[in-house]
PDB file of N, CA and C in Angstrom:
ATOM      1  N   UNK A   1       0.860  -1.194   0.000  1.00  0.00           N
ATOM      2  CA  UNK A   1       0.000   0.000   0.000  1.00  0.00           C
ATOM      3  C   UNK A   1       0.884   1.228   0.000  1.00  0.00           C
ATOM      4  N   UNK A   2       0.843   2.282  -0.935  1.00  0.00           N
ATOM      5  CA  UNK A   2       2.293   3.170  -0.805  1.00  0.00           C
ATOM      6  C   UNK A   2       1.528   4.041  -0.030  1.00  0.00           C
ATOM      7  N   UNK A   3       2.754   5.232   0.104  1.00  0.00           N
ATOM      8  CA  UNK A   3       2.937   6.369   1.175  1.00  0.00           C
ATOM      9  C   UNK A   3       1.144   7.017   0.163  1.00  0.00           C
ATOM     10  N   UNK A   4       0.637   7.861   1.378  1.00  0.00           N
ATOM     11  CA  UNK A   4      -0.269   8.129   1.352  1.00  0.00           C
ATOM     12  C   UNK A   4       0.409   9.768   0.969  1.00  0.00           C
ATOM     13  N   UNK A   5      -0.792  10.646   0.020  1.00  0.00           N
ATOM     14  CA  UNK A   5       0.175  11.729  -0.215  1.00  0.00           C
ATOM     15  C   UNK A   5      -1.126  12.839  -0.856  1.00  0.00           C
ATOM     16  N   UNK A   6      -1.064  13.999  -0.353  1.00  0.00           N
ATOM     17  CA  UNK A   6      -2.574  14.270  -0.449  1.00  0.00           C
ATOM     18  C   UNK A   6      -1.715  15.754  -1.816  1.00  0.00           C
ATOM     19  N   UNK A   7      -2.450  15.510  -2.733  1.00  0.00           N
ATOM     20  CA  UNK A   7      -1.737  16.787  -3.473  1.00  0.00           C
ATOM     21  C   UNK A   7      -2.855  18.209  -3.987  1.00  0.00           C
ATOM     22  N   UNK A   8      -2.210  18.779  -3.156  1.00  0.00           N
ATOM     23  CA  UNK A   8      -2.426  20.048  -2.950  1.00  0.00           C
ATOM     24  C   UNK A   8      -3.050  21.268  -4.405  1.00  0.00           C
ATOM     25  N   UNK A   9      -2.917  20.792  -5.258  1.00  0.00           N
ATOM     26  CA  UNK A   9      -3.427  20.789  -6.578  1.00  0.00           C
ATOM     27  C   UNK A   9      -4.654  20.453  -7.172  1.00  0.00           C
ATOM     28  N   UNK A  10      -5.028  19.239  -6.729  1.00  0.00           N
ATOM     29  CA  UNK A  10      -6.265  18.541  -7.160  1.00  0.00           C
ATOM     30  C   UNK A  10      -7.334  19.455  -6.421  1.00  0.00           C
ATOM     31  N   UNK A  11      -8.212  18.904  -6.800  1.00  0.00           N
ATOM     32  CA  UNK A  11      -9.507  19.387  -5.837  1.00  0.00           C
ATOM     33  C   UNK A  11     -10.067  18.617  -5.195  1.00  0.00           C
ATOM     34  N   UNK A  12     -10.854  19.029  -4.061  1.00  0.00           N
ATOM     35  CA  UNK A  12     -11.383  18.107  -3.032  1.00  0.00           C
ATOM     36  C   UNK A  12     -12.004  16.656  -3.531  1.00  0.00           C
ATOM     37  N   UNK A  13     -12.555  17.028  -4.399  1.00  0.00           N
ATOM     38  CA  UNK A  13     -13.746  15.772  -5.192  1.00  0.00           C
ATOM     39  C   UNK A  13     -12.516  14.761  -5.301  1.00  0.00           C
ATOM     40  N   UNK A  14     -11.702  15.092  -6.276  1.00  0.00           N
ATOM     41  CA  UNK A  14     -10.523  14.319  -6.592  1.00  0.00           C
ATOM     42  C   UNK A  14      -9.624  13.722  -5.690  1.00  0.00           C
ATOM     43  N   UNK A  15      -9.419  14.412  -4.449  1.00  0.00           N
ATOM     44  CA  UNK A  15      -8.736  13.560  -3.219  1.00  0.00           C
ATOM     45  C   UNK A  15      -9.744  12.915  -2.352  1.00  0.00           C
ATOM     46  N   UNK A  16     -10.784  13.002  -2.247  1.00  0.00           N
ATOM     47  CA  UNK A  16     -12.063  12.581  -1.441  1.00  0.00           C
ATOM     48  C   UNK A  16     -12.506  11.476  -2.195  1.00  0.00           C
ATOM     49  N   UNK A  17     -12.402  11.189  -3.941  1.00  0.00           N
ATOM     50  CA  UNK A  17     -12.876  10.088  -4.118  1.00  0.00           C
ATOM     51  C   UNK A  17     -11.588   9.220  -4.054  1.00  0.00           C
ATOM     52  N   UNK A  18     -10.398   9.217  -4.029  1.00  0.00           N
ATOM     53  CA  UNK A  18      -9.531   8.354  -4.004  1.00  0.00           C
ATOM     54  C   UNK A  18      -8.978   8.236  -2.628  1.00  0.00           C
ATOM     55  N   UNK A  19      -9.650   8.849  -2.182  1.00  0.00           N
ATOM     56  CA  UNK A  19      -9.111   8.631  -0.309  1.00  0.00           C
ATOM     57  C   UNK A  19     -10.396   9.086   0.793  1.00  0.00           C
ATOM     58  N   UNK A  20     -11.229   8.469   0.626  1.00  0.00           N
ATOM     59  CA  UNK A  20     -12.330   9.061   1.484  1.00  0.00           C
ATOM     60  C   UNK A  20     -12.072   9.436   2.854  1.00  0.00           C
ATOM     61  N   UNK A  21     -10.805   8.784   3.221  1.00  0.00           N
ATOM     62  CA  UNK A  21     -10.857   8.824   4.792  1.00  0.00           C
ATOM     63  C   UNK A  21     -10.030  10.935   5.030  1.00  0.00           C
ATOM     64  N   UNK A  22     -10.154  11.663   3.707  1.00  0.00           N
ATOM     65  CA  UNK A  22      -9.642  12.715   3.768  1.00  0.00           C
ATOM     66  C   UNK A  22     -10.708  13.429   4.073  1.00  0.00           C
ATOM     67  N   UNK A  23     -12.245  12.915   4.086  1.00  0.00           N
ATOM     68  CA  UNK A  23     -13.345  13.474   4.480  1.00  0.00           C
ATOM     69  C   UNK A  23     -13.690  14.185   5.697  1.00  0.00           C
ATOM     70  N   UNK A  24     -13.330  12.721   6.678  1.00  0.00           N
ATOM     71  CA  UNK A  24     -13.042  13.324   7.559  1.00  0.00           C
ATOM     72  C   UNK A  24     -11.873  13.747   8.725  1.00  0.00           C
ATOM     73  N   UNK A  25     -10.922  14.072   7.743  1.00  0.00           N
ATOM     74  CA  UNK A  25      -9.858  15.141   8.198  1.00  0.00           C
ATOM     75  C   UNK A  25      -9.951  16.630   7.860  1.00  0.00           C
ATOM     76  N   UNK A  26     -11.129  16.717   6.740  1.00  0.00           N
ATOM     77  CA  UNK A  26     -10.848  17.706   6.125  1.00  0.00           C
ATOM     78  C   UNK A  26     -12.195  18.505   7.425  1.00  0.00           C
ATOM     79  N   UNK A  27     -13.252  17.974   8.031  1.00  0.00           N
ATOM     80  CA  UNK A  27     -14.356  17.959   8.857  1.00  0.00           C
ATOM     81  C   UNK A  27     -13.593  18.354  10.326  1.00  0.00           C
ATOM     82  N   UNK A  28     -12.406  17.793  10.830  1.00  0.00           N
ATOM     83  CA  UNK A  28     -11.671  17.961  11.540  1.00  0.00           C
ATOM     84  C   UNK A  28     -11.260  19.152  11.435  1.00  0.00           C
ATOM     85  N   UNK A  29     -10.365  19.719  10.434  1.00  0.00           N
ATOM     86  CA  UNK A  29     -10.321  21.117   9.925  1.00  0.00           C
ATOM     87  C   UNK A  29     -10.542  22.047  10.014  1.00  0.00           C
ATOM     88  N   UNK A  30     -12.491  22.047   9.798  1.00  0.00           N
ATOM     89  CA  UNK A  30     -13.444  23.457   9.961  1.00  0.00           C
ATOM     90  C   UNK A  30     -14.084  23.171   8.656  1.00  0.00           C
ATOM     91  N   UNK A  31     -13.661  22.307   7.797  1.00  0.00           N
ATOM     92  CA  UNK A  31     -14.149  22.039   6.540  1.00  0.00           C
ATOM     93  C   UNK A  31     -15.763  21.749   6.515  1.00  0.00           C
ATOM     94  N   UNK A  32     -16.871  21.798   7.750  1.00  0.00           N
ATOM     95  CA  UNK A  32     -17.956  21.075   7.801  1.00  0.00           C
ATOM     96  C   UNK A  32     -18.574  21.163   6.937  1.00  0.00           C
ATOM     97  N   UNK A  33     -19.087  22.032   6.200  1.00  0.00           N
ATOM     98  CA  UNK A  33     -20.054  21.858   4.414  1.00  0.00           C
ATOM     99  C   UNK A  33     -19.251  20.712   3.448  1.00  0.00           C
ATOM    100  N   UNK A  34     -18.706  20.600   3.463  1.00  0.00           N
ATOM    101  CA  UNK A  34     -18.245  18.754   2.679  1.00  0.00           C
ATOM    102  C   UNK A  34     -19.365  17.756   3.379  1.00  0.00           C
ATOM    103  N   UNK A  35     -19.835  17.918   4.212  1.00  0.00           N
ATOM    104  CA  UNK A  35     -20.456  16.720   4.449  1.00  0.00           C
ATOM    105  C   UNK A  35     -21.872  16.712   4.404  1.00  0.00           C
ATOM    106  N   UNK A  36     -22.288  18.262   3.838  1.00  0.00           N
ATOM    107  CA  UNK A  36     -23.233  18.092   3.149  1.00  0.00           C
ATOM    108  C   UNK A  36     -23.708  17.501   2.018  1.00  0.00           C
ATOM    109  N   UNK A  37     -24.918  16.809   1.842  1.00  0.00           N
ATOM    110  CA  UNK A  37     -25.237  16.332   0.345  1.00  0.00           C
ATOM    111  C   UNK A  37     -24.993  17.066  -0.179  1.00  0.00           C
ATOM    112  N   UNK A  38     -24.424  16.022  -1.256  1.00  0.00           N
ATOM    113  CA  UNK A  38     -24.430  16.941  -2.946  1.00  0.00           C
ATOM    114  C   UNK A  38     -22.970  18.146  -2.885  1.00  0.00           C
ATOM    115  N   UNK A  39     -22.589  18.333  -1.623  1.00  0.00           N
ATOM    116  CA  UNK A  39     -21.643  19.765  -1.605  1.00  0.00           C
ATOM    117  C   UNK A  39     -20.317  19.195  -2.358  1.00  0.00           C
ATOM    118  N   UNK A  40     -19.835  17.855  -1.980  1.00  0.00           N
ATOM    119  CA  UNK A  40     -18.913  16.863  -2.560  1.00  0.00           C
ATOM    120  C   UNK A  40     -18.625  17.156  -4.002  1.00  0.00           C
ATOM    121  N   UNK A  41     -20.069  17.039  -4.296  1.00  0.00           N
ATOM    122  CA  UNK A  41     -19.999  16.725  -6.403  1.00  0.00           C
ATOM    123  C   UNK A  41     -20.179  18.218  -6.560  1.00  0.00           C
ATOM    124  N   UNK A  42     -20.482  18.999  -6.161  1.00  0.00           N
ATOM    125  CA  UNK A  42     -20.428  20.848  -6.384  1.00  0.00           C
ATOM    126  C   UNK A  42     -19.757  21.113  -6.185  1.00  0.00           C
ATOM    127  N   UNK A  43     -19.433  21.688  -5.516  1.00  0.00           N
ATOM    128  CA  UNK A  43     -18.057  22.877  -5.170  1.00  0.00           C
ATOM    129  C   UNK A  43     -17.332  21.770  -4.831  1.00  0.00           C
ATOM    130  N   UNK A  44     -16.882  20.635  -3.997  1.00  0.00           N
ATOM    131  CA  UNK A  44     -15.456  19.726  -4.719  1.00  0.00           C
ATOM    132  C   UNK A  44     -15.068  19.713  -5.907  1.00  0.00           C
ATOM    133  N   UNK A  45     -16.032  20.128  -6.760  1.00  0.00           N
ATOM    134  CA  UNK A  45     -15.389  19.664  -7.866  1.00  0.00           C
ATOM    135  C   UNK A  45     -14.403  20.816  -8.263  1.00  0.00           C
ATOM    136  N   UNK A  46     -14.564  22.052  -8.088  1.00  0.00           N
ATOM    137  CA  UNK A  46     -13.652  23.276  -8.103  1.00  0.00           C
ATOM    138  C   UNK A  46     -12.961  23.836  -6.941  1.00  0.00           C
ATOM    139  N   UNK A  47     -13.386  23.220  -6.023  1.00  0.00           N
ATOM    140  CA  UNK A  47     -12.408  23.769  -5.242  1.00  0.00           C
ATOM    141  C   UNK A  47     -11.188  22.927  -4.522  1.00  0.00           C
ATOM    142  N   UNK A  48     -10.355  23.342  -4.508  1.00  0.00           N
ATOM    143  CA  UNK A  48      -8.906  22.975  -4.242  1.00  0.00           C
ATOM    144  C   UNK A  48      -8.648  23.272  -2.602  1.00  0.00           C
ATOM    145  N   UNK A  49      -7.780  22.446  -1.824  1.00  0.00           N
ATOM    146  CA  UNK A  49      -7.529  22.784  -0.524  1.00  0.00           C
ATOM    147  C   UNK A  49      -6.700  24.082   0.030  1.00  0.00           C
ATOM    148  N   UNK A  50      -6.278  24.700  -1.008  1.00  0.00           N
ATOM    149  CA  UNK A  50      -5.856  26.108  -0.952  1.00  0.00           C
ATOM    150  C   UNK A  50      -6.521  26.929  -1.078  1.00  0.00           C
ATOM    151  N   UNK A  51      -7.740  27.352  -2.117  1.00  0.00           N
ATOM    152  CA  UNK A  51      -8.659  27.991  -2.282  1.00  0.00           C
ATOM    153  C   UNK A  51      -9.767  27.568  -0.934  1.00  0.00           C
ATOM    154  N   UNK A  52      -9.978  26.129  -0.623  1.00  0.00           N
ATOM    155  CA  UNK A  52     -10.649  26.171   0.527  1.00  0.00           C
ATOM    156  C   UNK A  52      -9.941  27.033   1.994  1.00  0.00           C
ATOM    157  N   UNK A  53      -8.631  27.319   1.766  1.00  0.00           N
ATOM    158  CA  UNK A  53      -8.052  27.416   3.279  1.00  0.00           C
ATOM    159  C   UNK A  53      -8.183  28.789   3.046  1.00  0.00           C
ATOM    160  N   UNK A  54      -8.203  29.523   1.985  1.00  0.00           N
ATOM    161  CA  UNK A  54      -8.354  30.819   2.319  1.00  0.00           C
ATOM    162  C   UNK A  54      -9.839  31.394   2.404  1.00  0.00           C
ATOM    163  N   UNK A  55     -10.555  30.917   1.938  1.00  0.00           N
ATOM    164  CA  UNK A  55     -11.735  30.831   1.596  1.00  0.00           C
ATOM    165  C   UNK A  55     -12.103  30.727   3.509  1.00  0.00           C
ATOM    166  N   UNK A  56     -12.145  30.019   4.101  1.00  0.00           N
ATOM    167  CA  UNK A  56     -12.744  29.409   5.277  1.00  0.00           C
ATOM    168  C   UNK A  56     -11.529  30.237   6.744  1.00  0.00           C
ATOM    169  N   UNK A  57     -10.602  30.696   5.958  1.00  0.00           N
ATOM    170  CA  UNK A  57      -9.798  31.402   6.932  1.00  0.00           C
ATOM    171  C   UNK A  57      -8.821  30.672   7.715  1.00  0.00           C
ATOM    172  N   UNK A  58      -8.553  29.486   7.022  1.00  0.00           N
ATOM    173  CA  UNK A  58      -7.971  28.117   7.631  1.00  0.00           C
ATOM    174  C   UNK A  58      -5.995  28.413   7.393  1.00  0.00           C
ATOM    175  N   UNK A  59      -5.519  28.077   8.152  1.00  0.00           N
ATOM    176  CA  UNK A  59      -3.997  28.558   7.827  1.00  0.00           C
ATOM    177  C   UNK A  59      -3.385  27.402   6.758  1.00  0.00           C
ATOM    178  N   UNK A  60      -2.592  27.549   5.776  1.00  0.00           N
ATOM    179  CA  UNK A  60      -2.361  26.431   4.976  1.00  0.00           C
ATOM    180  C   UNK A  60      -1.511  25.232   5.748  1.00  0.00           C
ATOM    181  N   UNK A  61      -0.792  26.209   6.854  1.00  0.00           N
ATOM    182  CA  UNK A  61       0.469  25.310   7.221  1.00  0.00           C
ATOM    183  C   UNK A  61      -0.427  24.214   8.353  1.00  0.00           C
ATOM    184  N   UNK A  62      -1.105  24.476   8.191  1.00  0.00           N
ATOM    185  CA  UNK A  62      -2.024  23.645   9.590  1.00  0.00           C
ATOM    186  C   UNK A  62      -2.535  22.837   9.019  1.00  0.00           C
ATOM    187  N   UNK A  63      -3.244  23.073   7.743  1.00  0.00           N
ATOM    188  CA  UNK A  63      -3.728  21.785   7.029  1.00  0.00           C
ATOM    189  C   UNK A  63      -2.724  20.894   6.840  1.00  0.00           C
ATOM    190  N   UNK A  64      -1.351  21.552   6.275  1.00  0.00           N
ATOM    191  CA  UNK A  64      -0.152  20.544   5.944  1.00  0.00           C
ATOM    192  C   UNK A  64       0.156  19.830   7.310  1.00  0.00           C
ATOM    193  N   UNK A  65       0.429  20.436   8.168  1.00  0.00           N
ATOM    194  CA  UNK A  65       0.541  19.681   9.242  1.00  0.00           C
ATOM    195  C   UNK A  65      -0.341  18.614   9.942  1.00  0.00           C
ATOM    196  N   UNK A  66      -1.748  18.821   9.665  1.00  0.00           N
ATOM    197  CA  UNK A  66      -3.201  18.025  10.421  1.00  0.00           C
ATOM    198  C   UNK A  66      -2.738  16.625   9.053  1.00  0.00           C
ATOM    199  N   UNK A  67      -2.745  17.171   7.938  1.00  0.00           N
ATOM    200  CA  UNK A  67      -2.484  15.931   6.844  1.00  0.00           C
ATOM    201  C   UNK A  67      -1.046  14.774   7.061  1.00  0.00           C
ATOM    202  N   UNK A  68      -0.006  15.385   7.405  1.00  0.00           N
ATOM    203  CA  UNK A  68       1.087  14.585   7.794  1.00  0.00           C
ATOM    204  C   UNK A  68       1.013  14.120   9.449  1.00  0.00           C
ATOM    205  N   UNK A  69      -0.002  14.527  10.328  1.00  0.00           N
ATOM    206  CA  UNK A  69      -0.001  14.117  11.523  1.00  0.00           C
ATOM    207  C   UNK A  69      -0.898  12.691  11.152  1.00  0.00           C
ATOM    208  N   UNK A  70      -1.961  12.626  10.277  1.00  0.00           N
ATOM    209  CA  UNK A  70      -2.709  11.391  10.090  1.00  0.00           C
ATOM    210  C   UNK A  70      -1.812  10.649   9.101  1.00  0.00           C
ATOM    211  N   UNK A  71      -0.648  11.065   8.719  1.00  0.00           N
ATOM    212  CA  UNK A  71       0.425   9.964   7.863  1.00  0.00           C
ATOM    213  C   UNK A  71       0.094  10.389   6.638  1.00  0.00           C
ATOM    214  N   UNK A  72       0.177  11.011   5.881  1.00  0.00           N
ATOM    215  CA  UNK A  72       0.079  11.835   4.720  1.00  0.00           C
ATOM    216  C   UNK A  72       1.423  12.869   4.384  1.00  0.00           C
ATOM    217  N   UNK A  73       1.409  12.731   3.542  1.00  0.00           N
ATOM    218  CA  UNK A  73       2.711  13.490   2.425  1.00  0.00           C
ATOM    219  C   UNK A  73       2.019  14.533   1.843  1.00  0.00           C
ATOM    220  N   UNK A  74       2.765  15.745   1.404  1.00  0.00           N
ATOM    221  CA  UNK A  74       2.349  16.845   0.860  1.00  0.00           C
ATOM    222  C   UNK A  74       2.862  16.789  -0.428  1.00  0.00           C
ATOM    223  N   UNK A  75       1.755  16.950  -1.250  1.00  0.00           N
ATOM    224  CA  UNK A  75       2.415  17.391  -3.006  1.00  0.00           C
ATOM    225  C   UNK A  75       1.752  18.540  -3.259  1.00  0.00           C
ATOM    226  N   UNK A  76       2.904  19.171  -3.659  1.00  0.00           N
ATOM    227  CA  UNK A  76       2.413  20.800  -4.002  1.00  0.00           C
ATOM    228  C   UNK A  76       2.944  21.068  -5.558  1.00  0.00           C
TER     229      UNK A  76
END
């Protein structure tokens, strides 16, 4: 099973369907509208975890850090 590695590029939809368990890290976060219906296939689909962190007022380095504390790699 390789290194787990969340890239910072994609958009939510795109790391959420290949890693669901980023759902709820991202809920952990402050991210809570992801876990609304339907919010997943909408705005995941354009929005990116950078555009979410500024967007929501979230610090980037904290996401990087909350993502490598659950064993996750950063691709930027």
């Amino acid at each position: 099973m390789g290194n787990k590695v969340v890239d910072l590029s994609k958009t939510v939809y795109e790391l959420c369907s290949t890693n669901p368990e980023i759902i709820d890290i991202l809920i952990e976060l402050g991210f809570k509208d992801i876990a609304k219906p339907g919010m997943l296939q909408t705005a995941g689909r354009i929005m990116t975890l950078s555009k979410g962190a500024a967007m929501k007022k979230i610090d980037l380095n904290t996401i990087k850090e909350t993502f490598k504390n659950h064993g996750y790699e950063i691709a930027e």
